[in-house]
C-alpha atoms as a PDB file:
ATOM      1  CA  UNK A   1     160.993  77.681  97.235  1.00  0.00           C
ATOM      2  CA  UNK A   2     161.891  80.042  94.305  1.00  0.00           C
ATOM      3  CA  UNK A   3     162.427  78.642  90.820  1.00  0.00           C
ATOM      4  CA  UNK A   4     163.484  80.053  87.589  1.00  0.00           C
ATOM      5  CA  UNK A   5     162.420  78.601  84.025  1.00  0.00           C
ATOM      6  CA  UNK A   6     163.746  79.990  81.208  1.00  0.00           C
ATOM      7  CA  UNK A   7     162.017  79.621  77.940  1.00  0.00           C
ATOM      8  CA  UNK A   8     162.743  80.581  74.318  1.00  0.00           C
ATOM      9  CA  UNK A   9     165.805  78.965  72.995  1.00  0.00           C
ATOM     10  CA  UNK A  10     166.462  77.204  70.175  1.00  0.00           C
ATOM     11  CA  UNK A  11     168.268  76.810  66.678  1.00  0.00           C
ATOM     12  CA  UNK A  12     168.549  79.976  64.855  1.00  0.00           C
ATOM     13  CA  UNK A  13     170.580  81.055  61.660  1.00  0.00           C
ATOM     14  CA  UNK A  14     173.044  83.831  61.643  1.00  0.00           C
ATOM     15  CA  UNK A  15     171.727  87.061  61.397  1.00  0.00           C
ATOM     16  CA  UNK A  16     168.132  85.726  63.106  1.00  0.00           C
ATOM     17  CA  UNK A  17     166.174  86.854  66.650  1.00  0.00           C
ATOM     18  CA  UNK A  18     165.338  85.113  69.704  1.00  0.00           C
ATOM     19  CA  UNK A  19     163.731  86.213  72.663  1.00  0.00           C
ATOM     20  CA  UNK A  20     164.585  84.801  75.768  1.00  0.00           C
ATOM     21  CA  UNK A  21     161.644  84.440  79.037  1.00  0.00           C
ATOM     22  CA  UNK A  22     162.538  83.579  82.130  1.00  0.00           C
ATOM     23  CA  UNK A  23     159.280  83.507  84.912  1.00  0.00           C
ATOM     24  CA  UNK A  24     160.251  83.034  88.224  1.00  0.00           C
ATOM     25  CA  UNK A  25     158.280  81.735  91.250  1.00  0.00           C
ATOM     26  CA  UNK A  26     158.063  81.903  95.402  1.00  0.00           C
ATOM     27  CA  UNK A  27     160.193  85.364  94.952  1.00  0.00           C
ATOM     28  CA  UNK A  28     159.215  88.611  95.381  1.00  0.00           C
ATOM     29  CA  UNK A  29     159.963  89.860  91.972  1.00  0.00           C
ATOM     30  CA  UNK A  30     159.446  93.247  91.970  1.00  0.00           C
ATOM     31  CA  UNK A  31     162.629  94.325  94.120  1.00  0.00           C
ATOM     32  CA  UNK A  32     164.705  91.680  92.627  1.00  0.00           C
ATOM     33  CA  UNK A  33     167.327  91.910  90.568  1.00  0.00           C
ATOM     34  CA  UNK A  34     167.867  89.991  87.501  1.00  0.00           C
ATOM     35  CA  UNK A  35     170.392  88.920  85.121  1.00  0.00           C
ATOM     36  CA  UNK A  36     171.160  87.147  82.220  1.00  0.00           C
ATOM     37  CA  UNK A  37     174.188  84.772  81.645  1.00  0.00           C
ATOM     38  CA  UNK A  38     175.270  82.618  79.162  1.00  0.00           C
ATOM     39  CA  UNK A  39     177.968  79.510  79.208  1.00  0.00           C
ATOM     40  CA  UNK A  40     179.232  78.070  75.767  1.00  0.00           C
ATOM     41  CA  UNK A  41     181.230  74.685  76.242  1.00  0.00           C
ATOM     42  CA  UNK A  42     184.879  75.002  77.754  1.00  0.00           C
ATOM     43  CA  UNK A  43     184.628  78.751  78.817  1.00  0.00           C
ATOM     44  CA  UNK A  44     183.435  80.327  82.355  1.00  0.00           C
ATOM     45  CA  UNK A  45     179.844  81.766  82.320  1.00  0.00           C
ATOM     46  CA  UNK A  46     179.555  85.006  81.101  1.00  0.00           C
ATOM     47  CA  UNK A  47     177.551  87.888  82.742  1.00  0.00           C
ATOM     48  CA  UNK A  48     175.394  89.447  79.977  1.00  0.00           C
ATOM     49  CA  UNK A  49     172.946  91.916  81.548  1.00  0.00           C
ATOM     50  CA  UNK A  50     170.822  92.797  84.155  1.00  0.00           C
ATOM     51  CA  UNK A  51     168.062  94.364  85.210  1.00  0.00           C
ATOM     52  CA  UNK A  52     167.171  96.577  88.590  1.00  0.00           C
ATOM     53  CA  UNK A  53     164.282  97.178  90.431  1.00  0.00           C
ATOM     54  CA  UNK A  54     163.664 100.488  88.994  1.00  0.00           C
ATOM     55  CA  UNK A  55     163.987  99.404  85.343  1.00  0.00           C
ATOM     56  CA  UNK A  56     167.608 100.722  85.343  1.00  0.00           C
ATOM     57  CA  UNK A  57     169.506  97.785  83.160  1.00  0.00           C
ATOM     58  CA  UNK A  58     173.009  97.585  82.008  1.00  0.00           C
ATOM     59  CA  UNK A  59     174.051  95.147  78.775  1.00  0.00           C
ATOM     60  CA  UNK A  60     177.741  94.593  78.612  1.00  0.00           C
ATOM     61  CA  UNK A  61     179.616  95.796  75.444  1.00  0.00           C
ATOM     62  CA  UNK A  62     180.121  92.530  73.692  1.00  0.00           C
ATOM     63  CA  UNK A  63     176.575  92.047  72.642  1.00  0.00           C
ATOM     64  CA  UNK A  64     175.521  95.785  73.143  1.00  0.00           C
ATOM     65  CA  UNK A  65     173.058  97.192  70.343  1.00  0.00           C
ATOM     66  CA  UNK A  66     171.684  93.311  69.846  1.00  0.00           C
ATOM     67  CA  UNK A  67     170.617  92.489  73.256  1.00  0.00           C
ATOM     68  CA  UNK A  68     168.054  94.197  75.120  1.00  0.00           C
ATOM     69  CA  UNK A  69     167.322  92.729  78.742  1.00  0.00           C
ATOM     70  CA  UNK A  70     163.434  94.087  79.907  1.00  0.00           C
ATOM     71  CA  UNK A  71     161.657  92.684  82.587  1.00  0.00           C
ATOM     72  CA  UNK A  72     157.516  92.359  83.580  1.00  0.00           C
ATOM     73  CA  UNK A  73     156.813  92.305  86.961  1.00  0.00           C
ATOM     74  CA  UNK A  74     153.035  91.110  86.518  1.00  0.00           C
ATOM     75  CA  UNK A  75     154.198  88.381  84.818  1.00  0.00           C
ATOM     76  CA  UNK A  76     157.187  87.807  86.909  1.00  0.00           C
ATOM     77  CA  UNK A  77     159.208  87.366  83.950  1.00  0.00           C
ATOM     78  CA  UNK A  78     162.707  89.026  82.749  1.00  0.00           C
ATOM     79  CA  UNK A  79     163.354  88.885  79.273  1.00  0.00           C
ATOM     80  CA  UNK A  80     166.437  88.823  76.712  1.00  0.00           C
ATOM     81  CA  UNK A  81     165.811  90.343  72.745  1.00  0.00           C
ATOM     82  CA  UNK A  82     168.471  89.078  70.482  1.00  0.00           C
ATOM     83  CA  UNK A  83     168.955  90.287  67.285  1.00  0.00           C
ATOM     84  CA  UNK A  84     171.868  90.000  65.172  1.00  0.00           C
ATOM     85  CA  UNK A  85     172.414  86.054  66.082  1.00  0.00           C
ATOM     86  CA  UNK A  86     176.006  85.162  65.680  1.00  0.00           C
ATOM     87  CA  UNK A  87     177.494  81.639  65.967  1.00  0.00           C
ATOM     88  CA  UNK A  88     179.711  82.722  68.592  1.00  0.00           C
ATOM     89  CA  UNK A  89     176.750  83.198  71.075  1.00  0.00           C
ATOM     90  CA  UNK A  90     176.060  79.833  70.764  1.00  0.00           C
ATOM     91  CA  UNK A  91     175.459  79.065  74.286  1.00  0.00           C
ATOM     92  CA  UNK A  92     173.638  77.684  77.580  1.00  0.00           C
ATOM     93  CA  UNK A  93     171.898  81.003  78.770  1.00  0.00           C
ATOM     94  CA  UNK A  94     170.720  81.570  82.625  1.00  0.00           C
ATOM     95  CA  UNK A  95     168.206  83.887  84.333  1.00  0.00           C
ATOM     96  CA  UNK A  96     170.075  84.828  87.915  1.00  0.00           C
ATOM     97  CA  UNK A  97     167.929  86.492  90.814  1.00  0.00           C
ATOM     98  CA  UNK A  98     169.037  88.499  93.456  1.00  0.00           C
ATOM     99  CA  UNK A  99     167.116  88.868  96.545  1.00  0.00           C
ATOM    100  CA  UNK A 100     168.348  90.185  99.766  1.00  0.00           C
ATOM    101  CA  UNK A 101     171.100  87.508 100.254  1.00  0.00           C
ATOM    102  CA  UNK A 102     169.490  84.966  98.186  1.00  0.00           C
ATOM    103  CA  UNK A 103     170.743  84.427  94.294  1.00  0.00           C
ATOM    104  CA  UNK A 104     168.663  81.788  92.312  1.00  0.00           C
ATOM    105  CA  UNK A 105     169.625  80.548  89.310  1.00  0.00           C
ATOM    106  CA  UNK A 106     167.458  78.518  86.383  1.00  0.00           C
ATOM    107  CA  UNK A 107     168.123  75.213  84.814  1.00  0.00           C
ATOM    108  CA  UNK A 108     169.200  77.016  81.223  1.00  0.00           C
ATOM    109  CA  UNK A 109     167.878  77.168  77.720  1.00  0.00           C
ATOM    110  CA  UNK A 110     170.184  76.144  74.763  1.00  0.00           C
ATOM    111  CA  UNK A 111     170.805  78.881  72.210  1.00  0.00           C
ATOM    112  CA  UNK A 112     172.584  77.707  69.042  1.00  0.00           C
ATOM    113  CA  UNK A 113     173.188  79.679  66.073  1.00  0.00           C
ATOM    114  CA  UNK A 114     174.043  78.124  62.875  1.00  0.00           C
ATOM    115  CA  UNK A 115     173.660  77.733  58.948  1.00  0.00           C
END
């Protein structure tokens, strides 16, 4: 059974850092691909970035030059830097995989950025 965690959220003031974990388990991580989403209240979620098999990663322009998605396959963790907090990415924020056919998804960790 594969299962996501994601780690690292919290309250953060404008302007402040987080870094995101997610570990996953029962996948084979290595040739996975992984992503990072987010969902604030009353909008769709929101594809962030992701992360290939061959380190190749793409961040979409909205949060380009503050998030950086990275990814450790001995630890069977993808990661999300975030620098440059802004209330508007105040958020629920997912870990997708993609395996084959399979996509997995994590429970969420709550990122809230305030003064």
């Amino acid at each position: 059974q594969v299962q996501l965690v994601e780690s690292g959220g919290g309250l953060v003031q404008p302007g402040g850092s987080l870094r995101l974990s997610c570990v996953a388990a029962g996948l084979t991580f290595s040739i996975s691909t992984l992503n990072w989403y987010r969902q604030a209240p009353g909008n769709q979620r929101e594809f962030l970035a992701g992360i290939g098999s061959i380190n190749n990663s793409h961040v979409v322009d909205s949060v380009k030059g503050r998030f950086t998605i990275s990814r450790d396959d001995a630890k069977k963790t993808v990661y999300l830097q975030m620098n440059n907090l802004k209330p508007e990415d105040t958020a629920l924020y997912y870990c997708q995989a993609l395996r084959g056919s399979g996509e997995y998804w994590g429970q969420g960790t709550q990122v809230t950025v305030s003064s």
